[in-house]
Each structure stands twice: as C-alpha cells, then as structure tokens.
N, C-alpha and C. Protein backbone atom coordinates (compact mmCIF):
# COMPACT_ATOMS: atom_id res chain seq x y z
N UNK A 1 -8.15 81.50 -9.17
CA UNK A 1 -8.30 80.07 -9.17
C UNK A 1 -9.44 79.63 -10.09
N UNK A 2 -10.40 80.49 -9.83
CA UNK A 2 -11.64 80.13 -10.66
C UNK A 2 -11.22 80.10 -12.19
N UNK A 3 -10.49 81.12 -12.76
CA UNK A 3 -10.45 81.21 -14.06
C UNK A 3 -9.01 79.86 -14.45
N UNK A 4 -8.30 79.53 -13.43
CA UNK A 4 -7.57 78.35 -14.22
C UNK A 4 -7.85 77.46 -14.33
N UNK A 5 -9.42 76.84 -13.67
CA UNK A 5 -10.05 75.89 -12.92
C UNK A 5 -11.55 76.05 -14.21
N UNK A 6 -11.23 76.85 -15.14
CA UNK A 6 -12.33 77.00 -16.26
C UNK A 6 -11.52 76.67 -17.39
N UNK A 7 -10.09 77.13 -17.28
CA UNK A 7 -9.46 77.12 -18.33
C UNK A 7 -9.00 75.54 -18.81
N UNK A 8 -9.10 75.01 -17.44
CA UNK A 8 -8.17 73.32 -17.81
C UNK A 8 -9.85 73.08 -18.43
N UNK A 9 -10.93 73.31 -17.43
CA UNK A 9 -12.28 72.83 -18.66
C UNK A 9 -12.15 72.94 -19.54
N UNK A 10 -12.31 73.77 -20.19
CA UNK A 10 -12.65 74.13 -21.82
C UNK A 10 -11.39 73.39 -22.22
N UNK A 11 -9.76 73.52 -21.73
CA UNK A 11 -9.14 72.72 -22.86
C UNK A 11 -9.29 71.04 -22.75
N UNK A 12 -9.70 70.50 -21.67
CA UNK A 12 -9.90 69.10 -21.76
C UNK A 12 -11.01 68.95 -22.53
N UNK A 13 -12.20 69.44 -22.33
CA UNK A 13 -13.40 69.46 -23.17
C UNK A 13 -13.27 69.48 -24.90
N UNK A 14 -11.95 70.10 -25.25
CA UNK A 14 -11.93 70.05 -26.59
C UNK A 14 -11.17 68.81 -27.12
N UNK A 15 -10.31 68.17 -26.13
CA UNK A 15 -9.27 67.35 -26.49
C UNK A 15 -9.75 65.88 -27.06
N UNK A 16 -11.34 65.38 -26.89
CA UNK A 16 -11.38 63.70 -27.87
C UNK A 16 -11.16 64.37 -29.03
N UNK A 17 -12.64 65.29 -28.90
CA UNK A 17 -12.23 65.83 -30.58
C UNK A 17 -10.72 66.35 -31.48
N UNK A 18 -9.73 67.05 -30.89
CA UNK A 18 -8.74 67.12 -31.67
C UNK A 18 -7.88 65.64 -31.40
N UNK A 19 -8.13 64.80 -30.60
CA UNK A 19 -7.20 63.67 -31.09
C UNK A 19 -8.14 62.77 -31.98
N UNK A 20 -9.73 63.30 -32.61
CA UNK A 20 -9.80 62.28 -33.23
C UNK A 20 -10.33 62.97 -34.73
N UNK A 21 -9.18 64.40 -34.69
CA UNK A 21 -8.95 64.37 -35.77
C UNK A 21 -7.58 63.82 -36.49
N UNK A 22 -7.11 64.16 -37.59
CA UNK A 22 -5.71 63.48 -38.37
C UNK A 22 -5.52 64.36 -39.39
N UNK A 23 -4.42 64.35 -39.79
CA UNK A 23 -3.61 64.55 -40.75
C UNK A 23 -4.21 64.13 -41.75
N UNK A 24 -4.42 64.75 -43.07
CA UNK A 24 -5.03 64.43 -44.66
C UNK A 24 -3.49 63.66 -44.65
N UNK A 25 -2.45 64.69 -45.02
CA UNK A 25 -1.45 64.09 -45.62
C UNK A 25 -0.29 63.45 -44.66
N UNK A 26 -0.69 63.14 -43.80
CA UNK A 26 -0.16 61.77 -43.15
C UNK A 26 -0.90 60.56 -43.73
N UNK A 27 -1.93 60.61 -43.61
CA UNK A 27 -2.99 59.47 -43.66
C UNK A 27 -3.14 59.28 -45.45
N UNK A 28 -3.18 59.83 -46.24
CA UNK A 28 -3.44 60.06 -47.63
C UNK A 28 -2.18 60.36 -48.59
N UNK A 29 -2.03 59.68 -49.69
CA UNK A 29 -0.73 60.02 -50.39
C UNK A 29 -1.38 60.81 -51.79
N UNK A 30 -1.44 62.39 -51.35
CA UNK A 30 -2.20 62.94 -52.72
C UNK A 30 -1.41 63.29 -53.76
N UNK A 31 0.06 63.27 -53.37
CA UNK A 31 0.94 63.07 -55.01
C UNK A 31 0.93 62.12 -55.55
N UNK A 32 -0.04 60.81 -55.13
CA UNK A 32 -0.12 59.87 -56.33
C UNK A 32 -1.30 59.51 -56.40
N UNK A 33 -2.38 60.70 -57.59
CA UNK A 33 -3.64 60.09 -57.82
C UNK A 33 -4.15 59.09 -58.43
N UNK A 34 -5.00 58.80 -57.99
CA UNK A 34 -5.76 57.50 -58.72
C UNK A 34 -7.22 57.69 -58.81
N UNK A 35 -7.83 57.07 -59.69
CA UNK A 35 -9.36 57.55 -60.28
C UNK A 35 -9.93 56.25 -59.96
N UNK A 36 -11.07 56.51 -59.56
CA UNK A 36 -12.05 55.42 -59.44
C UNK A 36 -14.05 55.91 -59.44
N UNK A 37 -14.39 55.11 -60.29
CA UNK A 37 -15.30 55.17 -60.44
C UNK A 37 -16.47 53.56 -60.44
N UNK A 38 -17.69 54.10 -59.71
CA UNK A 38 -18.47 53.32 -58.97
C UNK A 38 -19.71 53.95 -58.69
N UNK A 39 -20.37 53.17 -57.65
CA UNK A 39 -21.75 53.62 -57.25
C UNK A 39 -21.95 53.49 -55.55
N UNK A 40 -22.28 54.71 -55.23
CA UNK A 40 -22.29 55.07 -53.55
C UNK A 40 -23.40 53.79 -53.27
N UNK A 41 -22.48 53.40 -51.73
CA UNK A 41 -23.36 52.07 -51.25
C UNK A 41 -24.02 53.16 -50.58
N UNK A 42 -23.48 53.88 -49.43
CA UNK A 42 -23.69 54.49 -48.58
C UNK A 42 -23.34 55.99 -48.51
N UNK A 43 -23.48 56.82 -48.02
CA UNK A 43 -22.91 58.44 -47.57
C UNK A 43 -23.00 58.61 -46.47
N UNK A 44 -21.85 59.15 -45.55
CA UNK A 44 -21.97 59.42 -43.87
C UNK A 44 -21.48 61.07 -43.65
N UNK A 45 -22.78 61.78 -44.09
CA UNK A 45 -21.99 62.96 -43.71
C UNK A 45 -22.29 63.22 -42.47
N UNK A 46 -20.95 63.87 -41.65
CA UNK A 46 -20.18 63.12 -40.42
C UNK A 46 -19.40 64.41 -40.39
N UNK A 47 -19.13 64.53 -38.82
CA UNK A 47 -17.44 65.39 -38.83
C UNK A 47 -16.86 64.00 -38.49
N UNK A 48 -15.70 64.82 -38.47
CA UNK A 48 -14.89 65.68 -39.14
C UNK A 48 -14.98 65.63 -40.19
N UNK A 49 -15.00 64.29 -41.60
CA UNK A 49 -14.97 63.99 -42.53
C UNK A 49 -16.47 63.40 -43.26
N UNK A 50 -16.88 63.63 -43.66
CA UNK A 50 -17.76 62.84 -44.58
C UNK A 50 -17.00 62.05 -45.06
N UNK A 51 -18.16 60.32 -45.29
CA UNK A 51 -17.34 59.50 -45.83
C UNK A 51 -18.47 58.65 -46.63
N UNK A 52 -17.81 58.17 -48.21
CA UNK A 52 -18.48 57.79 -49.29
C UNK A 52 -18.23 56.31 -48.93
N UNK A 53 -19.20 55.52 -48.98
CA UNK A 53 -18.78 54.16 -49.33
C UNK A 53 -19.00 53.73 -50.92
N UNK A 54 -17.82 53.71 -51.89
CA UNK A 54 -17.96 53.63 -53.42
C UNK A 54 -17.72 52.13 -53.42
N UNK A 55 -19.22 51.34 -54.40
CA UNK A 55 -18.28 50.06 -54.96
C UNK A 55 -17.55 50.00 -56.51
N UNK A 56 -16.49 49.45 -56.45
CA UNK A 56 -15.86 49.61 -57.59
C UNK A 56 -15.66 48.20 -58.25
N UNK A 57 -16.01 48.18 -59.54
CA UNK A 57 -15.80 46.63 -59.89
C UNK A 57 -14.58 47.20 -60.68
N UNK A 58 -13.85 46.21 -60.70
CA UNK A 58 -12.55 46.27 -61.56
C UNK A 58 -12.37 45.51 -62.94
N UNK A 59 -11.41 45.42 -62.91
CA UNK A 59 -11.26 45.22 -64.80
C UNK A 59 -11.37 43.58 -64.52
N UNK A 60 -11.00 42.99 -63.56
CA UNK A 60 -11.48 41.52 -63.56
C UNK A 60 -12.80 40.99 -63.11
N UNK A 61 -13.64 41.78 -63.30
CA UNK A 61 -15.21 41.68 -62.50
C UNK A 61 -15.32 41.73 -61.22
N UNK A 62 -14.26 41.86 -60.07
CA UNK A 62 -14.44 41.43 -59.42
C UNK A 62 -14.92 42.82 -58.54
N UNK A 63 -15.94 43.04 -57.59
CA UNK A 63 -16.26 44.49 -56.40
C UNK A 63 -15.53 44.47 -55.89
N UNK A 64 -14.79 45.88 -55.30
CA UNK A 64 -14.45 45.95 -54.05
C UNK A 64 -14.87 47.18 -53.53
N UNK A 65 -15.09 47.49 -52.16
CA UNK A 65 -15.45 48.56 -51.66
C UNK A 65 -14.68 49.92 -51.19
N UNK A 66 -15.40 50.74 -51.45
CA UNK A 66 -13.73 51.78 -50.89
C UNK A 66 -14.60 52.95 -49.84
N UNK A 67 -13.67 53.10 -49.39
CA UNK A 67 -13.99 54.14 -48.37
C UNK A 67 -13.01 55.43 -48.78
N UNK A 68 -14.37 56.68 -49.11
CA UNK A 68 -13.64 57.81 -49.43
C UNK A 68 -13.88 58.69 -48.84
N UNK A 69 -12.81 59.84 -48.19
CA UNK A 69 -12.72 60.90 -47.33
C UNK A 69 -13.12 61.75 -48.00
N UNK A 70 -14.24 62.75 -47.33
CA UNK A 70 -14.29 63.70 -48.29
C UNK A 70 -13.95 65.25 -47.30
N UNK A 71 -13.61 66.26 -47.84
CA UNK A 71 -13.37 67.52 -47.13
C UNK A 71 -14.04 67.88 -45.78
N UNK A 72 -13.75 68.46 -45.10
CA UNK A 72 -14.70 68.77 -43.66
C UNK A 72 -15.57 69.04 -43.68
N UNK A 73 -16.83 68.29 -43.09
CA UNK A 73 -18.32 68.92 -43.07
C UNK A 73 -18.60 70.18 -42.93
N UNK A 74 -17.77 70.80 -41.97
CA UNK A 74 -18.17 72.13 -41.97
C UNK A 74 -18.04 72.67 -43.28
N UNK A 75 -16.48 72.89 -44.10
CA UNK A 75 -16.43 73.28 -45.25
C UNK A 75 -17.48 72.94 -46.57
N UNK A 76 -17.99 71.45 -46.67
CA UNK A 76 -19.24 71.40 -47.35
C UNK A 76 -20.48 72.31 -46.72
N UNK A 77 -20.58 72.09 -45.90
CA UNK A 77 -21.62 72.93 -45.06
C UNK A 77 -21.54 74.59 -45.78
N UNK A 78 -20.47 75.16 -45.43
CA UNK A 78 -20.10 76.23 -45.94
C UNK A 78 -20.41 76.83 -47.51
N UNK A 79 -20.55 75.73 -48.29
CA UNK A 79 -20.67 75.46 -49.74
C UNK A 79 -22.13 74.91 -50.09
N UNK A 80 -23.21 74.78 -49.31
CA UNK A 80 -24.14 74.81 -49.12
C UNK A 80 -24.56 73.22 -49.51
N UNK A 81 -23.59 72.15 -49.16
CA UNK A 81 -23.77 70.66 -49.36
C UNK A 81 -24.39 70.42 -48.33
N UNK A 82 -25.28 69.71 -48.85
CA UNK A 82 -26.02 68.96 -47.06
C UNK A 82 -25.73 67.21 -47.22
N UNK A 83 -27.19 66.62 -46.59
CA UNK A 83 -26.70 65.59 -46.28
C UNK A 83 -26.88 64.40 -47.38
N UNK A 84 -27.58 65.43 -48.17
CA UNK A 84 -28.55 64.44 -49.63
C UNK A 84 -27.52 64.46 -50.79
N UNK A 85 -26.38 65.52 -50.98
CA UNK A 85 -25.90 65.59 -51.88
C UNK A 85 -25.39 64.77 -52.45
N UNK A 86 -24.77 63.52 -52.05
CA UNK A 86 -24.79 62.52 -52.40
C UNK A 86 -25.25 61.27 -51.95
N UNK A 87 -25.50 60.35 -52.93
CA UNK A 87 -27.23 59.43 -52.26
C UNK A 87 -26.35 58.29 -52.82
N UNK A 88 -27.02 56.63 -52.01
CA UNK A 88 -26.91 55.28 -52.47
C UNK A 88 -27.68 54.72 -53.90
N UNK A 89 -26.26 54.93 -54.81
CA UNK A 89 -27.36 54.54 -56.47
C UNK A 89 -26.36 55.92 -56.95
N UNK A 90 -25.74 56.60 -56.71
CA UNK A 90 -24.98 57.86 -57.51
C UNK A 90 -23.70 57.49 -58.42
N UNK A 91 -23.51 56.92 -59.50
CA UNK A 91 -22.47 56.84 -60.31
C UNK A 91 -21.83 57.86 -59.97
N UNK A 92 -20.80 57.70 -59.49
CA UNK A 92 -19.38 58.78 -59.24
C UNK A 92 -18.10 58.36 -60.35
N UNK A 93 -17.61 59.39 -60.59
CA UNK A 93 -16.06 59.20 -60.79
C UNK A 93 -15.13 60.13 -59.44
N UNK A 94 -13.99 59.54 -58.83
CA UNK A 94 -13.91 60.50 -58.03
C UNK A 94 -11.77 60.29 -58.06
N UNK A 95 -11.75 61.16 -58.16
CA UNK A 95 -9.82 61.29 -58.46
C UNK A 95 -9.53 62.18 -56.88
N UNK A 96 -8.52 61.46 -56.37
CA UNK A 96 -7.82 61.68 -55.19
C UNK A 96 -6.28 60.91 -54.66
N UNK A 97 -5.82 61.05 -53.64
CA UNK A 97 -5.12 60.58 -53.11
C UNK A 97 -5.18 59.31 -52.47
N UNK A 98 -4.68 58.61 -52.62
CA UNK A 98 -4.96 56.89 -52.09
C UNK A 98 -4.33 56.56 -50.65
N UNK A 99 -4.89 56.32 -49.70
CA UNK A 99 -4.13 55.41 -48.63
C UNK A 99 -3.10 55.18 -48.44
N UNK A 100 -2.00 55.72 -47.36
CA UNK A 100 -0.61 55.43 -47.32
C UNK A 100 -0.49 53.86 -47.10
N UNK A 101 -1.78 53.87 -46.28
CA UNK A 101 -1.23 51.86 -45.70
C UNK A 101 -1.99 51.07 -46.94
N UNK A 102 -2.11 51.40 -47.70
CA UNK A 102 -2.45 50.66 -49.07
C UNK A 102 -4.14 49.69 -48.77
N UNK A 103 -4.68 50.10 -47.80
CA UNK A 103 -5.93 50.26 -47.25
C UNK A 103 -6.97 50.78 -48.87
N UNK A 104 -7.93 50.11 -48.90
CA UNK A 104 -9.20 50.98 -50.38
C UNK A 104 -9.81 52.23 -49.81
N UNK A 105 -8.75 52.77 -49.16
CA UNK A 105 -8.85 54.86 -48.89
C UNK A 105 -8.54 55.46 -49.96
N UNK A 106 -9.30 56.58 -49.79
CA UNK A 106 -9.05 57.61 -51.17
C UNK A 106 -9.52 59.14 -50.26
N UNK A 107 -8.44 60.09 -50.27
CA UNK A 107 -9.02 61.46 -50.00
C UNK A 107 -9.51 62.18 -51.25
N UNK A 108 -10.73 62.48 -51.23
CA UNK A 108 -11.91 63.25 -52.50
C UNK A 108 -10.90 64.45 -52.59
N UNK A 109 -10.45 64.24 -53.77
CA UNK A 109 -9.97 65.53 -54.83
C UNK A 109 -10.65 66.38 -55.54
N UNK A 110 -11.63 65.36 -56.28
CA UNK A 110 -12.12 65.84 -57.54
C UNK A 110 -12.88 64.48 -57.44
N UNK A 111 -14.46 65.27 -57.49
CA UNK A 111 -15.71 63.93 -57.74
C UNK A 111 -16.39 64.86 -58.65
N UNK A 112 -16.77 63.90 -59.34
CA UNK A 112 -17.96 64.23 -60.70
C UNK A 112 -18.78 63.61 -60.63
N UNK A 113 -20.38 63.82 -60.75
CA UNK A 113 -21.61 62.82 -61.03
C UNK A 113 -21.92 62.84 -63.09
N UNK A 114 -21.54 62.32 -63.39
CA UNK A 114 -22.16 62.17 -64.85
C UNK A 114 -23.13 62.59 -64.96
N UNK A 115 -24.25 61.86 -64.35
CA UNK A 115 -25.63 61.73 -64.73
C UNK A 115 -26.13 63.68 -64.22
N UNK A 116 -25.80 64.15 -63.98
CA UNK A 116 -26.25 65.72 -63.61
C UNK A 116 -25.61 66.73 -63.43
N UNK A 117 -23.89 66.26 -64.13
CA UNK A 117 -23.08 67.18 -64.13
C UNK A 117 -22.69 67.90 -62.77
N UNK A 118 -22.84 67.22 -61.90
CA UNK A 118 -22.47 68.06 -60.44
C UNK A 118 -20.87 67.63 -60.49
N UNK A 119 -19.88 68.72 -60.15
CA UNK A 119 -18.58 68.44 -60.14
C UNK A 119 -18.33 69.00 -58.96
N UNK A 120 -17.22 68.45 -58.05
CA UNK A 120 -16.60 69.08 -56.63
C UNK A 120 -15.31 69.31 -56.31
N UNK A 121 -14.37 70.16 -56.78
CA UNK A 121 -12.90 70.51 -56.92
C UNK A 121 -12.71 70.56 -55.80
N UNK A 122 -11.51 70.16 -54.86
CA UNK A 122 -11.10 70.85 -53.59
C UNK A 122 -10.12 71.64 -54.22
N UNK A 123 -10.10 72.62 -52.68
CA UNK A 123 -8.64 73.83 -52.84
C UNK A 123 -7.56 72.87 -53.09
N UNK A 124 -7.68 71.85 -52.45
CA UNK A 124 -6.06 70.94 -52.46
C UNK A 124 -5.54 70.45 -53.15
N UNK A 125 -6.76 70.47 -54.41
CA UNK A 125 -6.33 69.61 -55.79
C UNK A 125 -6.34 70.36 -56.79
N UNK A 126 -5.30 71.09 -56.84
CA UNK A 126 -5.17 71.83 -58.40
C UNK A 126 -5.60 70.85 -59.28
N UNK A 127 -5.58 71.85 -60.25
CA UNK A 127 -6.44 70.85 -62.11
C UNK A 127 -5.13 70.59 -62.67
N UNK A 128 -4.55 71.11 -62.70
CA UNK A 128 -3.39 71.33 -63.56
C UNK A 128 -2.00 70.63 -63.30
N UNK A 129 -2.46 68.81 -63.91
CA UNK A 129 -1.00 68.35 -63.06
C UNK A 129 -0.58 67.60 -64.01
C-alpha cells in the first residue's frame, strides 16, 4: 500500500509541470521561417522556455513587440548559457518559426548578435534549406 500511495505522489507531483509544458510544433510553424531583427526589451530565462522580448520596427516605422521562444533552459544550461547571455540593448537578428495563431511568436532557430559575433543554431534548424 505504502509503495502505491508514493507512487500516485510522485506522479501527481510531476503533473502542473508536464501540462504546462507544449508542443514546439503544435504551437510554432517552423516550415515557414521568418527573420526578424530588433533589440531585446527584456530576457526571461525561465523553464521550460526562455523567452526574448524583441522590438521590431518595420518597414513602415511602425514597433511592434515579439515574443520569442527560445530552446529549453536546461539545454542552454547544458551549453553553458546563463542568464546574462542575452541582455536589454542586444541587436539580434533571429530566424525561426512563427506562431500558428498568427500571434508576434517566433520559436529561436537561429539568433545572431552582430555586434560580437555570438551565433546560436538549434538541432531543429538545419542550415541548409
């Protein structure tokens, strides 16, 4: 009794967290990239996702803000990114997958900093398309 009475613990204990993870490619359409480049308002590195707040002015002057997903903290973690790696004031270019609900989402493919040559490939985004 004891051990089924541990076992429903541990699996309820894990369950906000896996429902408040998601699907990349439910949530993200990465066969149709799009590039955008801007300057970080903000950085939330965060699980599950780190998330960029980029403003982007467009070809009519006008800002808009975007919110970009970036790979799992742990996996930056893993890659020895912390929490500074990207800062408010960072010219980005960053190429990814855009928002299924046509939302200013972008899942981080491929970010580049100009100014210091830092580049960040994911596994998910081949070069070659």
């Amino acid at each position: 009794m004891k051990r089924v009475l541990l076992a429903v613990v541990v699996f309820t204990a894990g369950l906000p967290a896996s429902f408040a993870h998601h699907s990349i490619t439910a949530m993200y359409a990465e066969e149709s990239r799009i590039t955008l480049e801007g300057e970080v308002t903000q950085f939330e590195f965060r699980n599950p996702h780190p998330v960029i707040h980029l403003e982007v002015v467009g070809k009519d002057g006008i800002k808009s803000e975007w919110l970009l997903e970036w790979s799992s903290k742990t996996r930056l973690d893993s890659k020895g990114y912390a929490a500074n790696v990207v800062k408010p004031g960072d010219h980005l270019i960053v190429t990814g997958g855009p928002a299924r609900d046509d939302s200013k989402g972008l899942f981080v493919g491929r970010l580049q900093r100009p100014a210091d040559g830092f580049e960040y490939v994911s596994t998910r985004f081949p070069t070659a398309r």
